[in-house]
C-alpha atoms as a PDB file:
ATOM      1  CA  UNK A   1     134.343   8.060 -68.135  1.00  0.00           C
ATOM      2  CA  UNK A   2     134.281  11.913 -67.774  1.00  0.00           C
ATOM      3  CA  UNK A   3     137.643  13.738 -67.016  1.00  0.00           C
ATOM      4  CA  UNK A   4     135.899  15.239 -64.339  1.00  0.00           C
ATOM      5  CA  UNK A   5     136.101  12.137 -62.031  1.00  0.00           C
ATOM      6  CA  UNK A   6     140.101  13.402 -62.105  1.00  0.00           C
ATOM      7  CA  UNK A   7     139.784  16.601 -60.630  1.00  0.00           C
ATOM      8  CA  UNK A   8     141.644  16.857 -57.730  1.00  0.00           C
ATOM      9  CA  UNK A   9     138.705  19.237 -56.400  1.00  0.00           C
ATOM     10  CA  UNK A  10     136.584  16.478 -57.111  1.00  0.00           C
ATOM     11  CA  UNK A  11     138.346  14.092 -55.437  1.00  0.00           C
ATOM     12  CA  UNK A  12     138.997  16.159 -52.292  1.00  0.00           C
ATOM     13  CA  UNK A  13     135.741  16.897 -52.090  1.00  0.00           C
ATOM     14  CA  UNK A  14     134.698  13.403 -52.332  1.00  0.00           C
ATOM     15  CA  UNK A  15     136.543  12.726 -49.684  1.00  0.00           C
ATOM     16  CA  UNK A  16     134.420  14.413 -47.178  1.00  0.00           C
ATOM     17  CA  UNK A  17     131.707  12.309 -48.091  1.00  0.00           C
ATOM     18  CA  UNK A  18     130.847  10.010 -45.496  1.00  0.00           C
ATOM     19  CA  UNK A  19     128.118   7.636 -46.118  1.00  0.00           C
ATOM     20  CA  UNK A  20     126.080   6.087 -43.019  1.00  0.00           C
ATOM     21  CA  UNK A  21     123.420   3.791 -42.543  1.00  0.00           C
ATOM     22  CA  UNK A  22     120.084   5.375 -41.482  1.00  0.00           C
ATOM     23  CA  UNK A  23     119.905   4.346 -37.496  1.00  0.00           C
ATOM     24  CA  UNK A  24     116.222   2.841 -37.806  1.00  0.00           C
ATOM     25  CA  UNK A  25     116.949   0.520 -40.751  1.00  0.00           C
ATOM     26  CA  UNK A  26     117.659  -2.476 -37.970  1.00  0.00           C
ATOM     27  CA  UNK A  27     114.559  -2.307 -36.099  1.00  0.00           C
ATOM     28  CA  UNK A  28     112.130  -1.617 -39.439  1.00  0.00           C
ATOM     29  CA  UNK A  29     114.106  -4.712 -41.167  1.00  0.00           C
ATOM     30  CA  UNK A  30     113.566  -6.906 -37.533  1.00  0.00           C
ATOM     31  CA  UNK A  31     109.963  -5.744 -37.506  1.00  0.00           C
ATOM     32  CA  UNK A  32     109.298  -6.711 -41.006  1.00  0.00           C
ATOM     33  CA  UNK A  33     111.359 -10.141 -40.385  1.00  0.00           C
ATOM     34  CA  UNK A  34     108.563 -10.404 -37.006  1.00  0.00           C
ATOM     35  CA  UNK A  35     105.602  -9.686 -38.720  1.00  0.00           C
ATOM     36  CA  UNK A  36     106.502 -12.445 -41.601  1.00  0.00           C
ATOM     37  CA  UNK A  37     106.125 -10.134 -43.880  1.00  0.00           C
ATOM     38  CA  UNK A  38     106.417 -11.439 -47.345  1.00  0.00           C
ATOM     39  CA  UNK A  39     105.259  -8.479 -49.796  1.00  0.00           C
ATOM     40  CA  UNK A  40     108.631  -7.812 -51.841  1.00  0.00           C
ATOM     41  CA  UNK A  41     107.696  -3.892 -52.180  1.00  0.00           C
ATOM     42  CA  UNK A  42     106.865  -4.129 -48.080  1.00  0.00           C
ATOM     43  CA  UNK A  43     110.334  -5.253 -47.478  1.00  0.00           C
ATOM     44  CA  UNK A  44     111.802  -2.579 -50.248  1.00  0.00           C
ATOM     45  CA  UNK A  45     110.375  -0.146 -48.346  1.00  0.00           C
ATOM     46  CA  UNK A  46     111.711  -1.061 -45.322  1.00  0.00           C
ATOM     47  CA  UNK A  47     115.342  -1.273 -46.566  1.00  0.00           C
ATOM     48  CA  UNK A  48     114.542   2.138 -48.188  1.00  0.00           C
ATOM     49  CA  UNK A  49     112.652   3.891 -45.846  1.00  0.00           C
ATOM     50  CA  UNK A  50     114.188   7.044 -45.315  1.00  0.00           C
ATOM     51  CA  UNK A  51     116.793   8.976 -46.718  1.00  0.00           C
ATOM     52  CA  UNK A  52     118.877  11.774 -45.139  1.00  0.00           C
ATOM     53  CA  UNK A  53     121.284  13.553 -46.325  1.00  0.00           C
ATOM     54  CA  UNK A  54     123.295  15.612 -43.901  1.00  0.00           C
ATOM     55  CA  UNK A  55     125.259  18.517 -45.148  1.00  0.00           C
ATOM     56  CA  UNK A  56     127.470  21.008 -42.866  1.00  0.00           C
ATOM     57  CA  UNK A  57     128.949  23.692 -45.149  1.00  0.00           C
ATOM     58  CA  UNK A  58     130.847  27.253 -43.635  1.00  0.00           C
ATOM     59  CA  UNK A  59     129.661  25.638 -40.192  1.00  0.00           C
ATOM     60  CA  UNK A  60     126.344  25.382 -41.359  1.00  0.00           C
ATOM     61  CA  UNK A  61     124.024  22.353 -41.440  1.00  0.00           C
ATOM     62  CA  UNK A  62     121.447  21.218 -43.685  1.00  0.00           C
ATOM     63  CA  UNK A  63     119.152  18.508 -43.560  1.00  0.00           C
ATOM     64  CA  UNK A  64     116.563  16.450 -46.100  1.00  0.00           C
ATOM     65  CA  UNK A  65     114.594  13.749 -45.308  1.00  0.00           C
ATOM     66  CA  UNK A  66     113.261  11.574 -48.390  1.00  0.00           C
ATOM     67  CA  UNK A  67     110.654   9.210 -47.120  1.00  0.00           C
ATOM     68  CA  UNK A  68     110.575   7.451 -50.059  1.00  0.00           C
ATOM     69  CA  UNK A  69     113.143   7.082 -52.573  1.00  0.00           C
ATOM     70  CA  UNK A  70     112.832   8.164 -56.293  1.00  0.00           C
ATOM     71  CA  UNK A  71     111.577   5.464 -58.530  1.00  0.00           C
ATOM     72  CA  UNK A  72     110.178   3.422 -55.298  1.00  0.00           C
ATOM     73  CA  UNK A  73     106.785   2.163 -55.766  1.00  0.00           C
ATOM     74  CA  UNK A  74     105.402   4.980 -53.364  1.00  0.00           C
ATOM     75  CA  UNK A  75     107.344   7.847 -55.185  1.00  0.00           C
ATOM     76  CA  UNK A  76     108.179   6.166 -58.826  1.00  0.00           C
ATOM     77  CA  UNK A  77     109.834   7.975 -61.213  1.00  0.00           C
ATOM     78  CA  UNK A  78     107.760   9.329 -64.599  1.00  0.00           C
ATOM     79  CA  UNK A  79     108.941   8.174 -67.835  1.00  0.00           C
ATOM     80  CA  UNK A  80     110.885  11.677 -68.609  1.00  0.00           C
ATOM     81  CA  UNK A  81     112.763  10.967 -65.628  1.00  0.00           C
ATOM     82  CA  UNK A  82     113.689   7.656 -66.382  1.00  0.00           C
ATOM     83  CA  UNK A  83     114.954   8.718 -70.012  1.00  0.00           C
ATOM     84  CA  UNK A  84     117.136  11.878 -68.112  1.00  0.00           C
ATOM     85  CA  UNK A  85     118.898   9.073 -66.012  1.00  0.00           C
ATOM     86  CA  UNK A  86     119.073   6.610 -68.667  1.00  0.00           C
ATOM     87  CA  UNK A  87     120.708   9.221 -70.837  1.00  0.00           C
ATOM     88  CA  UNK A  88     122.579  10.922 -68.353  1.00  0.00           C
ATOM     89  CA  UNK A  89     124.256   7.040 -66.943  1.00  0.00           C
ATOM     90  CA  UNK A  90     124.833   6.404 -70.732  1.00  0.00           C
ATOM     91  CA  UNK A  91     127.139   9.203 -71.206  1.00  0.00           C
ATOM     92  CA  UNK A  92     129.678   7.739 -68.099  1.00  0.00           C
ATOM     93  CA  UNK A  93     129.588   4.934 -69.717  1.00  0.00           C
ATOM     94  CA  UNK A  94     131.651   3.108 -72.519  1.00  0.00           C
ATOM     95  CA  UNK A  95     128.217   2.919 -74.633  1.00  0.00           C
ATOM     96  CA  UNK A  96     128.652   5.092 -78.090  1.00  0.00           C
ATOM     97  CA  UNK A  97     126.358   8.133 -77.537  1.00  0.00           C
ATOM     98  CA  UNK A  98     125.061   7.719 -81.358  1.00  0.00           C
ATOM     99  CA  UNK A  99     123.569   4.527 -79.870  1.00  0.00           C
ATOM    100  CA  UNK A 100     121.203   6.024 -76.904  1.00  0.00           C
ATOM    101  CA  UNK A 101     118.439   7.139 -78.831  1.00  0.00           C
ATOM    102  CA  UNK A 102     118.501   4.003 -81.034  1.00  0.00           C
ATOM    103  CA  UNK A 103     118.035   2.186 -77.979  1.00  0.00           C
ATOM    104  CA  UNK A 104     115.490   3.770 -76.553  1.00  0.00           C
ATOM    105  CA  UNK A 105     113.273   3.483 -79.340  1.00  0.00           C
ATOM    106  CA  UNK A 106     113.729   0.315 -79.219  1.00  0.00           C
ATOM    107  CA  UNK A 107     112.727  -0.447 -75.997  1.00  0.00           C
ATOM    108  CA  UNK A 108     109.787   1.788 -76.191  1.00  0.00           C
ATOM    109  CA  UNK A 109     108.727  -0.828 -79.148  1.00  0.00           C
ATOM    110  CA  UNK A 110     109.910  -4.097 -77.262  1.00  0.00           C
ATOM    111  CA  UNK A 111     106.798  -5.713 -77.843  1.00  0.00           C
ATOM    112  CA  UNK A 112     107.131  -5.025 -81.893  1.00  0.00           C
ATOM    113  CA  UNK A 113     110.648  -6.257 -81.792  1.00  0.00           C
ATOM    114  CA  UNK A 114     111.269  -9.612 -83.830  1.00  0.00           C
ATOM    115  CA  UNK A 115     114.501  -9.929 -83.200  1.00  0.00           C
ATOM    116  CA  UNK A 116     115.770  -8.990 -79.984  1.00  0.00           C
ATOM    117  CA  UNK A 117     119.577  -9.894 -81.251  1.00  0.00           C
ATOM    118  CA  UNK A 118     119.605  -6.620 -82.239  1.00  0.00           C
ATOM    119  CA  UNK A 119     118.327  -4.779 -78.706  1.00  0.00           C
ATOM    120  CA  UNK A 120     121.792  -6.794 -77.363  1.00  0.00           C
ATOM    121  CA  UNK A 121     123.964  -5.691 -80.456  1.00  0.00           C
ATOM    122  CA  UNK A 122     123.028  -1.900 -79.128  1.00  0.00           C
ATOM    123  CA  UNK A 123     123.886  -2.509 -75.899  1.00  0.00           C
ATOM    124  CA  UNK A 124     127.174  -4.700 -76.781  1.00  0.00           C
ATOM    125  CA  UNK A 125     130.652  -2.274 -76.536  1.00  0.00           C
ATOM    126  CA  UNK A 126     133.027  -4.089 -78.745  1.00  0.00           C
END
């Protein structure tokens, strides 16, 4: 875990964060739940259906709207950007970082793999 998640700037500053459920998530989850709908990616993008981030800074605020989220089947994520995050979550984690790439490869070859004990040994911290 990064020393940065000690920073008492960090901290303070994360706790200003406030984190709200988007108002219309109810009624879009009680219409899909009416209309029977039973399309998993339907119902994902009704529980994900917007995205706003609210930010007041010096007085000032700021607003984005995502309509759909990264990675969502309406806005998925290319392959770069799925290494960035892959590489970027392995590095908070207790994974050795001389075991990313290895792992990637291999997963980029999962169909050539014989032995798949060895995918889990890569992913295994002992």
């Amino acid at each position: 875990m990064p020393s940065i998640f000690n920073c008492p700037e960090v901290k303070a500053l994360a706790k200003k964060v406030k984190v709200e459920l988007y108002p219309k998530t109810s009624e879009i989850l009680a219409n899909a739940v009416k209309k029977r709908i039973r399309d998993p990616s339907l119902i994902q993008q009704a529980i994900t259906y917007n995205n706003i981030v609210e930010l007041t800074a010096r007085g000032e605020k700021f607003i984005a709207e995502e309509i759909a989220m990264k990675g969502s089947p309406t806005n998925p994520a290319s392959e770069d950007e799925l290494l960035v995050k892959f590489r970027n979550n392995a590095s908070f984690s207790m994974l050795p970082s001389d075991r990313v790439e290895p792992i990637i490869k291999m997963i980029n070859q999962l169909e050539e793999v014989d032995d798949i004990t060895e995918l889990t040994r890569l992913l295994t911290i002992s």
